[in-house]
N, C-alpha and C. Protein backbone atom coordinates (compact mmCIF):
# COMPACT_ATOMS: atom_id res chain seq x y z
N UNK A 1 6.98 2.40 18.24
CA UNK A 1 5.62 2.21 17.79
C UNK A 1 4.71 3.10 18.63
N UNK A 2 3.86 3.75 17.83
CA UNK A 2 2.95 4.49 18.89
C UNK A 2 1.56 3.99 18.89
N UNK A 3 0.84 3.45 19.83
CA UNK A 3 -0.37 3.24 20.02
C UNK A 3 -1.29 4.50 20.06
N UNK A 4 -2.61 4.06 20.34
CA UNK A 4 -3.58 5.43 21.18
C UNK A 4 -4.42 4.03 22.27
N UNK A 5 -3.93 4.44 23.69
CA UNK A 5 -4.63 3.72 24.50
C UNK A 5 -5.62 4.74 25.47
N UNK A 6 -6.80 4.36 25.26
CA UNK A 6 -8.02 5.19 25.64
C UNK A 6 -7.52 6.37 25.72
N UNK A 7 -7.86 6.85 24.42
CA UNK A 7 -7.38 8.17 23.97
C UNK A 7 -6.45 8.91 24.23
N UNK A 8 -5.50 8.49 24.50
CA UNK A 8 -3.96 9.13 24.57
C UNK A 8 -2.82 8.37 23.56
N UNK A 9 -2.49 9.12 22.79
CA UNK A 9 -1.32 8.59 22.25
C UNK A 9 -0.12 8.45 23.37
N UNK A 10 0.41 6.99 22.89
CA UNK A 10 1.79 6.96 23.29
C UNK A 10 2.84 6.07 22.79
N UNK A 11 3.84 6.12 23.06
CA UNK A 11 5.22 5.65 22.81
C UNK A 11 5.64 4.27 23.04
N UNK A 12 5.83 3.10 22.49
CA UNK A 12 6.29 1.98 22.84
C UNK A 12 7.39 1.41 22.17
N UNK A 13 7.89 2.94 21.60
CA UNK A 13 9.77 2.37 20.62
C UNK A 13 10.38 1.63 21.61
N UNK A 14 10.63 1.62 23.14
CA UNK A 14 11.12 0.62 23.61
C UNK A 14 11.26 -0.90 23.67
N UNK A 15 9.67 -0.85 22.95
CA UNK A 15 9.41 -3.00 23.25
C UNK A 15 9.95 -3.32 21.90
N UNK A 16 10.65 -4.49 22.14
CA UNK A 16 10.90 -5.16 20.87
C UNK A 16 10.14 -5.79 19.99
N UNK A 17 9.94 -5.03 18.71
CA UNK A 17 9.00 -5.65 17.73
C UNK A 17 8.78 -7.19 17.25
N UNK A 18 8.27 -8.18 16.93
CA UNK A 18 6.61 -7.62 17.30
C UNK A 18 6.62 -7.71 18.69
N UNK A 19 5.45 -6.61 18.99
CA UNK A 19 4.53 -6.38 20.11
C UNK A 19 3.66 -7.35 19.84
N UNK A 20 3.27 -7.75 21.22
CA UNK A 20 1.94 -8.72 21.27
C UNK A 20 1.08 -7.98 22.21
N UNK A 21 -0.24 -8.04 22.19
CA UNK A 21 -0.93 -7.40 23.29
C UNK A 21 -0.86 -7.88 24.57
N UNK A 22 -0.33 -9.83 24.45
CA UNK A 22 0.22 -9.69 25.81
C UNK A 22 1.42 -9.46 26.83
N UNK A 23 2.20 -8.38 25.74
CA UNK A 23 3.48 -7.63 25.83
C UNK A 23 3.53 -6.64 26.47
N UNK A 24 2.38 -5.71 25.91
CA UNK A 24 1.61 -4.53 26.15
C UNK A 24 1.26 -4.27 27.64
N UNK A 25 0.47 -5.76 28.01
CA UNK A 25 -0.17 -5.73 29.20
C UNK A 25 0.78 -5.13 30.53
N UNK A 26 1.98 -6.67 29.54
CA UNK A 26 3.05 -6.82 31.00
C UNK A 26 3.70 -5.20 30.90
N UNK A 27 4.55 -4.86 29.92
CA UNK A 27 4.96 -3.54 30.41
C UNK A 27 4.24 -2.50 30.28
N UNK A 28 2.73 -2.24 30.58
CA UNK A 28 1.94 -1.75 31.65
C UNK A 28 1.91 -1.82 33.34
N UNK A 29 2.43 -2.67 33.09
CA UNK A 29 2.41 -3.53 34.55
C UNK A 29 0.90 -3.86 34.97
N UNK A 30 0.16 -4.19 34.11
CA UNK A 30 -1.42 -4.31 34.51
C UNK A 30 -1.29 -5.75 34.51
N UNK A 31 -2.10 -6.44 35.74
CA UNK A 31 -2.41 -8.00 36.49
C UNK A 31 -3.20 -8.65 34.91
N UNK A 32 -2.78 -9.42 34.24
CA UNK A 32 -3.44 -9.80 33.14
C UNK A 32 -5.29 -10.29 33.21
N UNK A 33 -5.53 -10.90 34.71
CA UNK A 33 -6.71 -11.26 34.98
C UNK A 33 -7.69 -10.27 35.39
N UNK A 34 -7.37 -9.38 35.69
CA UNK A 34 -7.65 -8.20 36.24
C UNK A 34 -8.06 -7.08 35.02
N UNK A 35 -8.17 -7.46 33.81
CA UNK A 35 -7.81 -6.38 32.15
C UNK A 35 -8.99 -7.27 31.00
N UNK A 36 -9.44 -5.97 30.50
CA UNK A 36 -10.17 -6.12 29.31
C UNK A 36 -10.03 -5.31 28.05
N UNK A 37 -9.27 -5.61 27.56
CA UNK A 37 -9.18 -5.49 25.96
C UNK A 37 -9.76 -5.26 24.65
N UNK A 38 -10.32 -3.45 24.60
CA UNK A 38 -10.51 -3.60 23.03
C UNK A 38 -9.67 -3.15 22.48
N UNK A 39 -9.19 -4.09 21.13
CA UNK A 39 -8.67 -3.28 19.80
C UNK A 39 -9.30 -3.37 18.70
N UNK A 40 -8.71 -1.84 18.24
CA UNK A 40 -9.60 -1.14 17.11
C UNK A 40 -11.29 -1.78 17.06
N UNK A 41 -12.20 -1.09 17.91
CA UNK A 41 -13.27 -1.51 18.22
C UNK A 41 -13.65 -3.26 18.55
N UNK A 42 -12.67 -4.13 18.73
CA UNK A 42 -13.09 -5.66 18.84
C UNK A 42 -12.66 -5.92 20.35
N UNK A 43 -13.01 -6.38 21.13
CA UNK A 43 -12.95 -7.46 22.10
C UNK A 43 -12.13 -8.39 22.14
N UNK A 44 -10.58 -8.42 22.40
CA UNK A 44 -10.09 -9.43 21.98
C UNK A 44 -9.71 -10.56 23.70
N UNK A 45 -10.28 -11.67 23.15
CA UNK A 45 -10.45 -12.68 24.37
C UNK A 45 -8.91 -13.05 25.06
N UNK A 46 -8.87 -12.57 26.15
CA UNK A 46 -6.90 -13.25 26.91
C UNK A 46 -6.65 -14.31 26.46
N UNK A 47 -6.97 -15.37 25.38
CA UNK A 47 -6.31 -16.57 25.45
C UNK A 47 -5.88 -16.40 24.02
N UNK A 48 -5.98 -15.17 23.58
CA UNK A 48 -5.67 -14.60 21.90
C UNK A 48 -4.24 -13.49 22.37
N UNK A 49 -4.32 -12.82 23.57
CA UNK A 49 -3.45 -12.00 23.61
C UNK A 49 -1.79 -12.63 23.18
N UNK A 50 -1.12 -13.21 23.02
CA UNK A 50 0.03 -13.87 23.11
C UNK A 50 0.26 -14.17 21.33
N UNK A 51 -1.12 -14.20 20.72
CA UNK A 51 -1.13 -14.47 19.30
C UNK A 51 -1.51 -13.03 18.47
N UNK A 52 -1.67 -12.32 19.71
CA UNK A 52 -2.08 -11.08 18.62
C UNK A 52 -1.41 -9.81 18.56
N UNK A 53 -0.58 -9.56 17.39
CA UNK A 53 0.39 -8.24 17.41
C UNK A 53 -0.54 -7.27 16.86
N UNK A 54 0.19 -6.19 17.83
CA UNK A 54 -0.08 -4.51 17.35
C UNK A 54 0.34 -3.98 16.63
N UNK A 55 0.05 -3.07 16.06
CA UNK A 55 0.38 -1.90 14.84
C UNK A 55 0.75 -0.91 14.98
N UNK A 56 1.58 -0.27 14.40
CA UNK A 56 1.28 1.63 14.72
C UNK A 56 0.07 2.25 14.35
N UNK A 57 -0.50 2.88 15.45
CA UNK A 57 -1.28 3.59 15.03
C UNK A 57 -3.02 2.52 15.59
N UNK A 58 -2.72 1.37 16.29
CA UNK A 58 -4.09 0.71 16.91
C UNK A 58 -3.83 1.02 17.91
N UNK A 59 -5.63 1.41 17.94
CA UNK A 59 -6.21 1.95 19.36
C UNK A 59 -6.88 0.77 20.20
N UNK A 60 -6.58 1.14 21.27
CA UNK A 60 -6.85 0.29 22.14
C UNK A 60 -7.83 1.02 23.44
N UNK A 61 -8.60 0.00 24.08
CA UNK A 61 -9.48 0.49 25.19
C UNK A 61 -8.82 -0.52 26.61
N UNK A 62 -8.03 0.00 27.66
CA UNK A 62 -7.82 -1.11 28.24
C UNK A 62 -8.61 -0.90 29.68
N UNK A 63 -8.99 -1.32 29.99
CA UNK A 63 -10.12 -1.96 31.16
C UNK A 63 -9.47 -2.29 32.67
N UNK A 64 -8.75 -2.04 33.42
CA UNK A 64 -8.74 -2.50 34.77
C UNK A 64 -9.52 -3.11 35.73
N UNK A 65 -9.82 -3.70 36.28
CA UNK A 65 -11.28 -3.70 36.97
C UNK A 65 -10.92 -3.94 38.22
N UNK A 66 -11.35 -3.62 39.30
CA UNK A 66 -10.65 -2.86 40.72
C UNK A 66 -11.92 -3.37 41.98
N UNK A 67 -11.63 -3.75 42.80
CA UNK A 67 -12.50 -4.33 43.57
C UNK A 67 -12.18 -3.57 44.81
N UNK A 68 -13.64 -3.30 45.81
CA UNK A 68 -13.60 -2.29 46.64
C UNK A 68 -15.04 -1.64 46.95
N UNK A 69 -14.59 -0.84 47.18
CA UNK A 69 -16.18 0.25 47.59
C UNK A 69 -16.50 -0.02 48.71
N UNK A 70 -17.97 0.83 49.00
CA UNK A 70 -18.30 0.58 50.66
C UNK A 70 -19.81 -0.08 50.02
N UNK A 71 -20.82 -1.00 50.31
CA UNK A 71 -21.64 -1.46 50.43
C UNK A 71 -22.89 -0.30 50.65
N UNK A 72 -24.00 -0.95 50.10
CA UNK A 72 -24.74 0.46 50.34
C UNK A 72 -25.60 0.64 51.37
N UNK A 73 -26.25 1.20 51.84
CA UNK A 73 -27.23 1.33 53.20
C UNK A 73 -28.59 0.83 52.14
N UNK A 74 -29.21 -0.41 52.79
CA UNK A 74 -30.77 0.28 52.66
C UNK A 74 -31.17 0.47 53.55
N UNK A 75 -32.64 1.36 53.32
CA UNK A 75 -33.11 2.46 54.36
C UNK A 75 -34.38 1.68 54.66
């Protein structure tokens, strides 16, 4: 199956059909709490991922969100 995840096509003939998006996540290896999810332009909420299969050919936006940085100076 080939997706397009934030604009790259790629390859997922490996996972066994159906794919679920919370299939996707895991062999990403992305922390599920840590991820935000659009497909084909929608928002889909983590407590849907497990109920919701992919297609060939859905695009997806996936989101990491990463904690860090340096704090800022005020002057």
């Amino acid at each position: 199956m080939k997706l397009h995840i934030n604009g790259e096509e790629r390859d997922f003939s490996e996972i066994p059909v159906p794919v679920t998006l919370a299939a996707l996540i895991e062999n990403l290896g992305m922390k599920a709490d840590r991820v935000a999810v659009e497909l084909n332009r929608d928002i889909v909420a983590r407590d849907r991922w497990s109920a919701t299969e992919l297609h060939e050919g859905d695009r997806l936006e996936v989101v990491q969100f990463v904690g860090g940085g340096r704090p800022s100076r005020r002057l």
